[in-house]
Every structure is written in C-alpha cells, then in structure tokens.
C-alpha atoms as a PDB file:
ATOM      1  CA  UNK A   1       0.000   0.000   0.000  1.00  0.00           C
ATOM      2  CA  UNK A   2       1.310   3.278  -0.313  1.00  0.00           C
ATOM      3  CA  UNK A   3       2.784   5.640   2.279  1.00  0.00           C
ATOM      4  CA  UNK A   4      -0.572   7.461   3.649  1.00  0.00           C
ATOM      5  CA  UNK A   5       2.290  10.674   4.393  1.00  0.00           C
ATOM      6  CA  UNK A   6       3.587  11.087   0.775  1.00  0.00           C
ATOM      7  CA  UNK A   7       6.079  14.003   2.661  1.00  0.00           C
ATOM      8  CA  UNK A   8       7.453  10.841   4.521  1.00  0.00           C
ATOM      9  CA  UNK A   9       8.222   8.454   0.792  1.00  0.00           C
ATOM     10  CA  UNK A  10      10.210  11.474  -0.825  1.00  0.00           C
ATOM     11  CA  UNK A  11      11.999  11.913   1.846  1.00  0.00           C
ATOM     12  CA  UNK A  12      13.146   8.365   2.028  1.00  0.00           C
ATOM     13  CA  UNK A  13      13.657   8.703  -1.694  1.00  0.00           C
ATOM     14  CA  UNK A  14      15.689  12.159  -1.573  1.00  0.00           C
ATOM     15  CA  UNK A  15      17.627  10.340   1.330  1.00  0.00           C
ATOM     16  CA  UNK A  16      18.485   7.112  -0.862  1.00  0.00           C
ATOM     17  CA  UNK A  17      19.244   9.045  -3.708  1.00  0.00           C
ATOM     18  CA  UNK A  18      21.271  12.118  -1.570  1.00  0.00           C
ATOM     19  CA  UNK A  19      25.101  10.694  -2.780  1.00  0.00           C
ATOM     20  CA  UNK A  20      24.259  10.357  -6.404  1.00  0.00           C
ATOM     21  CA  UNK A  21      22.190  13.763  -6.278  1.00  0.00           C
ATOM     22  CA  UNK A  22      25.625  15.371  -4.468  1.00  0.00           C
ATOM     23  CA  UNK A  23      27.899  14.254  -7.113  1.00  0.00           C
ATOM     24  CA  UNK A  24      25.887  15.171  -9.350  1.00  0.00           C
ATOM     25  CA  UNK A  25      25.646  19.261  -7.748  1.00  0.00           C
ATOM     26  CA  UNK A  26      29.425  19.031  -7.445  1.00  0.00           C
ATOM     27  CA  UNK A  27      30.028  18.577 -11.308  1.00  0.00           C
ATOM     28  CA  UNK A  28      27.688  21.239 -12.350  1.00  0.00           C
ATOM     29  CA  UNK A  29      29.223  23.515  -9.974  1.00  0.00           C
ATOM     30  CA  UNK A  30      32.529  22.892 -11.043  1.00  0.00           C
ATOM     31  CA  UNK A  31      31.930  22.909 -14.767  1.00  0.00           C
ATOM     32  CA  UNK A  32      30.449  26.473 -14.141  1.00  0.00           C
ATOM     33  CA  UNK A  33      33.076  27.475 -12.144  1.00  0.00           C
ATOM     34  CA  UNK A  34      35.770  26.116 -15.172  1.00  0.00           C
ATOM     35  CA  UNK A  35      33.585  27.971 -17.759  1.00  0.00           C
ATOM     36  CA  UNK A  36      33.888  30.981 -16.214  1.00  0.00           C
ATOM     37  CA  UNK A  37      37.305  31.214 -14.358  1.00  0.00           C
ATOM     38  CA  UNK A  38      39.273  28.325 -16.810  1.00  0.00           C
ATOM     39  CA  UNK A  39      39.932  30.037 -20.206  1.00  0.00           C
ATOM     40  CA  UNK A  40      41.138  26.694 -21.991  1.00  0.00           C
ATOM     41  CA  UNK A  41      37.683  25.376 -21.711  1.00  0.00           C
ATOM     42  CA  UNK A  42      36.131  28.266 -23.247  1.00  0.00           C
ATOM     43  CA  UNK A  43      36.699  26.712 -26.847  1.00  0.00           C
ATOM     44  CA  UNK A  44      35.102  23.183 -26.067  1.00  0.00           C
ATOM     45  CA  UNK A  45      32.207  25.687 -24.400  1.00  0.00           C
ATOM     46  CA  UNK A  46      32.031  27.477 -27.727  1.00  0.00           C
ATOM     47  CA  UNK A  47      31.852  24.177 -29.908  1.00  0.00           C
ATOM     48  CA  UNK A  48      28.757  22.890 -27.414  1.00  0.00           C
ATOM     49  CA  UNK A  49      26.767  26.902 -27.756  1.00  0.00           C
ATOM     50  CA  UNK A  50      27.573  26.363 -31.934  1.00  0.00           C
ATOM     51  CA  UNK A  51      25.696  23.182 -32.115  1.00  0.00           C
ATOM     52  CA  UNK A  52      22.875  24.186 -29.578  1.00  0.00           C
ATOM     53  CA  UNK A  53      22.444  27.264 -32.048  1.00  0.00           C
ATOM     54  CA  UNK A  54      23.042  25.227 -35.470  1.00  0.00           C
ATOM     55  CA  UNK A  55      20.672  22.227 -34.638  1.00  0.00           C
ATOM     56  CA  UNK A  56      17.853  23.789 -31.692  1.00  0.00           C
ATOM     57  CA  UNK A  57      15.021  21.614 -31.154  1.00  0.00           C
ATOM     58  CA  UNK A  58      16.579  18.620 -32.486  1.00  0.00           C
ATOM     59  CA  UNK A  59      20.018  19.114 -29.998  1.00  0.00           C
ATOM     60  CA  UNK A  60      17.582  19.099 -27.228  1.00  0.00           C
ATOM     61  CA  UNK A  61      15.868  15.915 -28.381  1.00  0.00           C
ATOM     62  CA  UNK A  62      18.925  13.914 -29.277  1.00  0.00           C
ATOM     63  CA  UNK A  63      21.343  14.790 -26.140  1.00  0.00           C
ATOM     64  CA  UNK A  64      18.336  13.965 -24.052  1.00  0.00           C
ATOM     65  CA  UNK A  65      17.660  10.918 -25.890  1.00  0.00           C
ATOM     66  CA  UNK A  66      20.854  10.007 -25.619  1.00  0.00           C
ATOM     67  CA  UNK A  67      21.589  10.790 -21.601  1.00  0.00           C
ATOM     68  CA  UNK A  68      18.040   9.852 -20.549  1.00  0.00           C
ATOM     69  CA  UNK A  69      17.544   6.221 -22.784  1.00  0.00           C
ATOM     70  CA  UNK A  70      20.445   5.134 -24.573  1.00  0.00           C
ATOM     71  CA  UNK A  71      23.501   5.239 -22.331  1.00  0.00           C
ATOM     72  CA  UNK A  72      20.969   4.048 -19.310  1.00  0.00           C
ATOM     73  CA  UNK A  73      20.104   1.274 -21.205  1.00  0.00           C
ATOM     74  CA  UNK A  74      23.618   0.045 -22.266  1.00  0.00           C
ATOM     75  CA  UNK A  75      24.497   0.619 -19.044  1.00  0.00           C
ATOM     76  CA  UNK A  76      22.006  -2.295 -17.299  1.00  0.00           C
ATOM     77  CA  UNK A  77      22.854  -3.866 -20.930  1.00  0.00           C
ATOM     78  CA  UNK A  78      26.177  -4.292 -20.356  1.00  0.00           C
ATOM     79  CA  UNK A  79      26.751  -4.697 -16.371  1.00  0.00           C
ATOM     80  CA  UNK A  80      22.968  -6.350 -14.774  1.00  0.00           C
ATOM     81  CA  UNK A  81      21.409  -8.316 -18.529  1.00  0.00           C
ATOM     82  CA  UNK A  82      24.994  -9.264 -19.159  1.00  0.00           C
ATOM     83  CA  UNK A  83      24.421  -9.141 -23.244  1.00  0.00           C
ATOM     84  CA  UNK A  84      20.693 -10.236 -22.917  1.00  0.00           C
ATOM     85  CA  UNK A  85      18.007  -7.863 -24.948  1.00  0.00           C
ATOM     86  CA  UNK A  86      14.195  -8.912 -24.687  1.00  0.00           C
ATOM     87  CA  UNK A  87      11.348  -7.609 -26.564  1.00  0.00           C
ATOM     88  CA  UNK A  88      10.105  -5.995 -23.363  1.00  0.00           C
ATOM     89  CA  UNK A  89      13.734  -4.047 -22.822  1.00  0.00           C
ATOM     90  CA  UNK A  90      13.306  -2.772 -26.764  1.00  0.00           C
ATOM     91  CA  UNK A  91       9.763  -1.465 -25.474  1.00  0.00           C
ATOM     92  CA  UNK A  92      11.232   0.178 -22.471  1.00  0.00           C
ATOM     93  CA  UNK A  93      13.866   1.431 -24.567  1.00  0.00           C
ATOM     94  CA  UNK A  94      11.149   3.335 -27.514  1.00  0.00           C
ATOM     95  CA  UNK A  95       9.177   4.561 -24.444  1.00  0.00           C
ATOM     96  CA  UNK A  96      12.627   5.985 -22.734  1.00  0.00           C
ATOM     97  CA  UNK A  97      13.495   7.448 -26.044  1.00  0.00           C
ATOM     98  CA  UNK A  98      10.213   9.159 -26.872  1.00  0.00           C
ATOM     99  CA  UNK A  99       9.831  10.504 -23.418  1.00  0.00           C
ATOM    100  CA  UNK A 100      13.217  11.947 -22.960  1.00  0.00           C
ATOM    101  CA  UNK A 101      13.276  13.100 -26.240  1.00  0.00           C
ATOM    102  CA  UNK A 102       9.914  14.608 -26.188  1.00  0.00           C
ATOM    103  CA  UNK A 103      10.945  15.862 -22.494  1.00  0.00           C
ATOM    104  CA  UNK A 104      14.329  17.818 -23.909  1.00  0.00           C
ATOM    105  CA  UNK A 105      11.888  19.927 -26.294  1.00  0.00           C
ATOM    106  CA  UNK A 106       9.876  20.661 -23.292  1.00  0.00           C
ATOM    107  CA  UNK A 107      12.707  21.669 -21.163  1.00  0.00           C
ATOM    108  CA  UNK A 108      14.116  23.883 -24.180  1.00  0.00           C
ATOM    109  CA  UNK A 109      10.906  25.657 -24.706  1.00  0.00           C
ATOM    110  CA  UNK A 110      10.540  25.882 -21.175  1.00  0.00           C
ATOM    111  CA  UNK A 111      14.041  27.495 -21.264  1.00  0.00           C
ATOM    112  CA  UNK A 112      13.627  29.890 -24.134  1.00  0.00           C
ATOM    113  CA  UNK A 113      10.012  31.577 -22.134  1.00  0.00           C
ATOM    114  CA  UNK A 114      11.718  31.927 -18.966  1.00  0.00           C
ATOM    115  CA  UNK A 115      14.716  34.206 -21.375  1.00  0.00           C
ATOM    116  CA  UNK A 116      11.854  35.896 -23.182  1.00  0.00           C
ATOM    117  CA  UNK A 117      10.397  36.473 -19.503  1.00  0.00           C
ATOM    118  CA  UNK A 118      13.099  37.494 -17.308  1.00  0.00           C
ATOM    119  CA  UNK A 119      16.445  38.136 -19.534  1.00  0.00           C
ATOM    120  CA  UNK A 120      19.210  35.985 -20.994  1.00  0.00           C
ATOM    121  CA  UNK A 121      21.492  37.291 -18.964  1.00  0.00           C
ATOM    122  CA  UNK A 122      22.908  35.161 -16.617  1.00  0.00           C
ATOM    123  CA  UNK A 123      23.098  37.392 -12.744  1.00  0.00           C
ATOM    124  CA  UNK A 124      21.695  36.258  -9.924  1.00  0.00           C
ATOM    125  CA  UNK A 125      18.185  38.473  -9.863  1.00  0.00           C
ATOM    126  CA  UNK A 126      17.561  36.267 -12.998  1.00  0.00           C
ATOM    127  CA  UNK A 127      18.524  33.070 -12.109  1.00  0.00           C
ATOM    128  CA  UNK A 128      16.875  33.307  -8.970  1.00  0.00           C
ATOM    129  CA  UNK A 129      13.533  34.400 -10.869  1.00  0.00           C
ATOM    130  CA  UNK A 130      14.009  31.051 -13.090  1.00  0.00           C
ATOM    131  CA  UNK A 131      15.009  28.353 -10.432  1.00  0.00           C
ATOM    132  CA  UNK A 132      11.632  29.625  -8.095  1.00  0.00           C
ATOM    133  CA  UNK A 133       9.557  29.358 -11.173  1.00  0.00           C
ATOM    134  CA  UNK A 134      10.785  26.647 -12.273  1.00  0.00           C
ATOM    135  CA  UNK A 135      11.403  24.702  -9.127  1.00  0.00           C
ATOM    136  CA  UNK A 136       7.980  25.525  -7.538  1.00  0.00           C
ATOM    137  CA  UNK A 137       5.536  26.886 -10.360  1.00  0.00           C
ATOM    138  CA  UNK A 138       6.548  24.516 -13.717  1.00  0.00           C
ATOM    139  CA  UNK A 139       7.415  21.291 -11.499  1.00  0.00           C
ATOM    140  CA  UNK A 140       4.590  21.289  -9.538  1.00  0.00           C
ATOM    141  CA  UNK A 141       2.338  22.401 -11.550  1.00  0.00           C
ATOM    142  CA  UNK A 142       3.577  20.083 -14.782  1.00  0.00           C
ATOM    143  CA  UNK A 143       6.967  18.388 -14.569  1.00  0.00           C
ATOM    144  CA  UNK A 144       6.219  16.136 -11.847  1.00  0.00           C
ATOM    145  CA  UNK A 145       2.646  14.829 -12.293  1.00  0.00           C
ATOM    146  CA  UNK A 146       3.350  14.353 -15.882  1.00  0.00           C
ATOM    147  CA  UNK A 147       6.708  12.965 -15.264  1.00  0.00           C
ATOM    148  CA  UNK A 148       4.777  10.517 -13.225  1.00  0.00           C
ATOM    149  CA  UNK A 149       1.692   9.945 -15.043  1.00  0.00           C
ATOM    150  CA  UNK A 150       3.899   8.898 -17.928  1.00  0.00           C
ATOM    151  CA  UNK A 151       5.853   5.978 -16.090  1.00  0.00           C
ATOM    152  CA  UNK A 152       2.775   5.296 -14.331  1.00  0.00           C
ATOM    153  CA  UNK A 153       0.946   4.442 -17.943  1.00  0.00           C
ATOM    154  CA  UNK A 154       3.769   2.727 -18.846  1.00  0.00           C
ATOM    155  CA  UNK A 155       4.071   0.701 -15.845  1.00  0.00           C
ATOM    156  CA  UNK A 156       0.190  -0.132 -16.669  1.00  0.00           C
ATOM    157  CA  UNK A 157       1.230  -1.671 -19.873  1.00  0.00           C
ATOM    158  CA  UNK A 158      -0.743   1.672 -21.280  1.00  0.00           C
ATOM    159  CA  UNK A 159      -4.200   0.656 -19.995  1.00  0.00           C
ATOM    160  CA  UNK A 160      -6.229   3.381 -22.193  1.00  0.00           C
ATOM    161  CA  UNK A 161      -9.258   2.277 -19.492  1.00  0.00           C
ATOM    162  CA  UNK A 162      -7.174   3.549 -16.363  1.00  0.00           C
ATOM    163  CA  UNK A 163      -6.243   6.951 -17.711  1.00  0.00           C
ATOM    164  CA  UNK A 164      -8.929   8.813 -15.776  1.00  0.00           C
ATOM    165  CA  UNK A 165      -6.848   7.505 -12.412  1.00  0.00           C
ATOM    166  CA  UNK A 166      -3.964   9.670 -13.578  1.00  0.00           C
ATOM    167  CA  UNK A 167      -5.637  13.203 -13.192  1.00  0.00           C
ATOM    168  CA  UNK A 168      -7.128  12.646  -9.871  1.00  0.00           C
ATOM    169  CA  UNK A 169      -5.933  14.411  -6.449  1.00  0.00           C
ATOM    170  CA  UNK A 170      -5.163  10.921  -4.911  1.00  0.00           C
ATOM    171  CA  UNK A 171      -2.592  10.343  -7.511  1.00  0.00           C
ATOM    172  CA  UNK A 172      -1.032  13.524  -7.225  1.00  0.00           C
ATOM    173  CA  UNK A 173      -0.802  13.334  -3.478  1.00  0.00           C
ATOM    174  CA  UNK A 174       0.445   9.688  -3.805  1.00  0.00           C
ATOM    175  CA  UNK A 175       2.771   9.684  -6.869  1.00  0.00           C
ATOM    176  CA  UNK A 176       3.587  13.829  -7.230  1.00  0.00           C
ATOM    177  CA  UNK A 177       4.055  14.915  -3.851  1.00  0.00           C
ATOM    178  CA  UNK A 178       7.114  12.418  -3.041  1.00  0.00           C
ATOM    179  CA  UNK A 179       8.254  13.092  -6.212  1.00  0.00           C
ATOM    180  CA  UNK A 180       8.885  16.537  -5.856  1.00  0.00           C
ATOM    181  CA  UNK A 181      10.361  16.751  -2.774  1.00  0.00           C
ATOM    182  CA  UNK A 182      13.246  14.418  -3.780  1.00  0.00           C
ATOM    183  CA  UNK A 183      13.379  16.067  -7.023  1.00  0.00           C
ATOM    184  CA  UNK A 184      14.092  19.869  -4.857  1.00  0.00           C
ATOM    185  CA  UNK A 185      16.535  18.411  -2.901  1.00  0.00           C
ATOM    186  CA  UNK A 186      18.859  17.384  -5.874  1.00  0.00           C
ATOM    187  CA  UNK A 187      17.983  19.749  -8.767  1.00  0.00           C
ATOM    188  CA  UNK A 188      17.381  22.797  -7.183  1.00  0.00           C
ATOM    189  CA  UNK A 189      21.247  23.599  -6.876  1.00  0.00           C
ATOM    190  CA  UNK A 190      21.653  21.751 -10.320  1.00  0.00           C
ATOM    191  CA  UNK A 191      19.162  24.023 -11.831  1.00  0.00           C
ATOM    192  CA  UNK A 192      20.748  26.711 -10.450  1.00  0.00           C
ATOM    193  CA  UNK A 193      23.848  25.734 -11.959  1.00  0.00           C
ATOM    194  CA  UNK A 194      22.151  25.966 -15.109  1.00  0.00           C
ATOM    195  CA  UNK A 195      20.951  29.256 -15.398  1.00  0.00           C
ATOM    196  CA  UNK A 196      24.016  30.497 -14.156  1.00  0.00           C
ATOM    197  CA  UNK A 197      25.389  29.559 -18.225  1.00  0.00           C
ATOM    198  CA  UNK A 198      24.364  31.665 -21.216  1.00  0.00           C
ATOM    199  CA  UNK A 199      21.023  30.236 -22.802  1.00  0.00           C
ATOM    200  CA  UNK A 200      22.797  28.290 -25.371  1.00  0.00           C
ATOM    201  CA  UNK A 201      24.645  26.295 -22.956  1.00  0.00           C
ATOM    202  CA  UNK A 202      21.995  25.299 -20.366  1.00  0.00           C
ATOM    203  CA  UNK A 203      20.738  22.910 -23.051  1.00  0.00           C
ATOM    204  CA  UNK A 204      24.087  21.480 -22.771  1.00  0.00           C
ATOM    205  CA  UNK A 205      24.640  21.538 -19.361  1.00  0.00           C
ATOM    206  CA  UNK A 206      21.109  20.212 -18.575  1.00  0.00           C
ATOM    207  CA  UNK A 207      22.214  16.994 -20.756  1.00  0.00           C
ATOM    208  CA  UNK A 208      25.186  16.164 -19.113  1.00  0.00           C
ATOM    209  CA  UNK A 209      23.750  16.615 -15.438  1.00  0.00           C
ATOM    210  CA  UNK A 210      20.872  14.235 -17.021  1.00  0.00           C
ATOM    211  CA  UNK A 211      23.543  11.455 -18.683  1.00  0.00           C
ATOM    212  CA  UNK A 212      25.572  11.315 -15.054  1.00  0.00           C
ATOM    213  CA  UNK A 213      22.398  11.128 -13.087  1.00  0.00           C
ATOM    214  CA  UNK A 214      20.473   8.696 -15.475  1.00  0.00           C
ATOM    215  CA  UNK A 215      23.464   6.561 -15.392  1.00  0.00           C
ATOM    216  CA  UNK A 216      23.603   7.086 -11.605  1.00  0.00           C
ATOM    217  CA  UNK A 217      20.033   6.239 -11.292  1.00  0.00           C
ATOM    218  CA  UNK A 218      20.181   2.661 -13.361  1.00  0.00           C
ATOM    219  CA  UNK A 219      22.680   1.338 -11.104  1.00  0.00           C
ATOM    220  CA  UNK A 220      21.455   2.310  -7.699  1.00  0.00           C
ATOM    221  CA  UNK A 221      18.056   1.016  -9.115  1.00  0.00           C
ATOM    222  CA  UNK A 222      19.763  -2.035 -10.364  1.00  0.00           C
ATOM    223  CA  UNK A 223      21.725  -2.898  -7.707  1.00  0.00           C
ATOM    224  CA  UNK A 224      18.852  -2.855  -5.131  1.00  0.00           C
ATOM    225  CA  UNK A 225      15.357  -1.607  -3.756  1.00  0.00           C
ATOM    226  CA  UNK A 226      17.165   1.393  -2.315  1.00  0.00           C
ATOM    227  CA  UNK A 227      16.691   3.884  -4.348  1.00  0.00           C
ATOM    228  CA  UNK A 228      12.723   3.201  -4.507  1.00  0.00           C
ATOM    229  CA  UNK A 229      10.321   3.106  -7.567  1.00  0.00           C
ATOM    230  CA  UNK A 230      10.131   6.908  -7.476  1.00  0.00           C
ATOM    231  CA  UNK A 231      13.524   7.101  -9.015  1.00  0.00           C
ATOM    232  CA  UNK A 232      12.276   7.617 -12.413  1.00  0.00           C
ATOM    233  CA  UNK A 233      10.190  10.840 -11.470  1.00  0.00           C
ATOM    234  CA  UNK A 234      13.283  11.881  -9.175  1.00  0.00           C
ATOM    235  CA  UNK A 235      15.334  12.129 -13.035  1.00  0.00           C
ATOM    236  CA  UNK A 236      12.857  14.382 -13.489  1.00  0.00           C
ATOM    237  CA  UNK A 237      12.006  15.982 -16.200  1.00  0.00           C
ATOM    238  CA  UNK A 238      15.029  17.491 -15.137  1.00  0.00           C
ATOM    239  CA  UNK A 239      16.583  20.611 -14.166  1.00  0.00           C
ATOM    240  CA  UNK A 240      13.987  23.115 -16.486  1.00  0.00           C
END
C-alpha cells in the first residue's frame, strides 16, 4: 500500500538518492566554475553553444535521448542483462526514447520563455527568478505529475481504461508529492547551476547533469530496492 504521508516516501527517496544527487551538484558547480574562471575550456564551451544554435530543437531531443535512454540502457545492458536484450527491454527502450526526447523539447521551450520572460542574462536576480519558477511553479504544476503519469501508464502496460486515475488528487498526493520533494533536494542547486550559463549552454549543461544522473540512477536502481520506484520521477524531467 502506499505511504498514507507522501512528505514521509520522498523523503526516504531524496535520502536514498542524496550521494548520487551530491555528485551530481558538485560537477555542475565545477563545470560552471571552469567555464567561467578556466579560459582553456572556453573553446570546447564554444563548440557545445555552436551546435545548440546550429541544430535547436533537435540538440535538445537527441542529447536527451541520448543521456536519458540510450547510455541508461547500455548501461544495465552491459553490467545487470549481461548481453541479454528482450522484446520488453526494446519497449522500455522506444518509451525511454520518446519521453526523454519529447521531455528535452519541453525543457528547451521551457528554457527559451523563462529568457523571453526574465532576460538571458545570466546574474543572480535572474537566475533566482528562473530556479523559483521553475522549481515551484513549472514542477509542480507540470513536470512532476506528468513525469509521473507517464511511467505510471507505462508501468500499466498503457491501460487506455485507467487513464482517468492519472488526473485525480489521490494520484497527485500519492505519486507527485514524493516526487517533488526528492526532485528539490537534488535539482534545485543543479538548476541553479544551469541558469548560471548563457542560454545556449543550459541545453548542454542540462544533458550532461541528465547522462551522469540517469546513469547514476540505473545502477542504484539495479543494484537494489534502495533507491525506490520513485527514481524515475526523481530524473525528473530534469533541471527546467
């Protein structure tokens, strides 16, 4: 049954997902701090804002196709199925791919309002405006129950006749609620991190904090119970 104090299940979540979520702050942090203090980098930077700007849309759907589906799934290929590839991991994989895909467009929509809204530039009035919207108007609001409504219908084997149970209060308290708190306590300071970059690199930036927490994610999920079946809502829809 579940957890009649959803507060209580994401904090056990946020707790058993706290080391992977830390790393993951660290890295964005530092790759901030080397794009803005570390003039080497600045060219690799450059090469990653030229292809955001030459490809748009279709950047954001590939990199998050790629971080959120196809490096998870070699991963658990490779190291837990030891070579072995069923029909039902090729229809995980085509759900994983349309969903993060679909989800990087969000995200870089998402992204391109909030520039349109509060400035491109990158200070801290503006980033501050963009993590509290996006942290505690868009996630609540959208990126977590639809996050979780989507694994949910999956998880259903997409039972067309139990839709209606996704867009109830119940479910939201149950399913969004412990989602979202785990998801604030490791992508707040990630999301941070990426509004703290120049629009064409939070794309970027968002993709790489997604391919070493995806990857993060399959093995503690993996390797054990511990990291609880609200780990795929806890990727989240990522840092928007």
């Amino acid at each position: 049954m579940p957890s009649a104090n959803p507060f209580s299940a994401g904090f056990r979540a946020a707790r058993a997902n706290l080391i992977p979520g830390l790393l993951i702050q660290v890295l964005m942090v530092a790759l901030v701090l080397v794009y803005y203090f570390f003039a080497p980098a600045h060219s690799w930077f450059q090469g990653l804002a030229l292809a955001k700007s030459k490809w748009g849309y279709c950047f954001s759907f590939s990199s998050a196709v790629i971080a959120g589906a196809l490096l998870p799934t070699l991963l658990k290929w490779l190291t837990i199925d030891r070579g072995r590839f069923s029909g039902a991991d090729l229809a995980e994989l085509i759900f994983l791919c349309i969903f993060w895909g679909g989800d990087g467009v969000i995200i870089d929509s998402f992204y391109r309002v909030q520039a349109v809204i509060f400035g491109a530039q990158p200070d801290f009035p503006v980033v501050l405006k963009k993590v509290l919207v996006d942290q505690f108007i868009y996630n609540p609001v959208f990126a977590a129950p639809y996050t979780v409504a989507c694994f949910q219908f999956k998880n259903w084997g997409y039972d067309w006749r139990r839709i209606q149970e996704l867009f109830t209060v119940d479910f939201y308290r149950r399913e969004a609620v412990p989602a979202l708190c785990a998801t604030w306590v490791v992508w707040i300071p990630v999301t941070a991190a990426i509004y703290a970059l120049p629009s064409l690199l939070q794309i970027p930036l968002f993709a790489l904090a997604l391919t070493f927490w995806s990857l993060l994610v399959t093995y503690i999920t993996t390797k054990g119970p511990a990291a609880g079946r609200l780990v795929a809502a806890i990727v989240r829809v990522a840092p928007d």
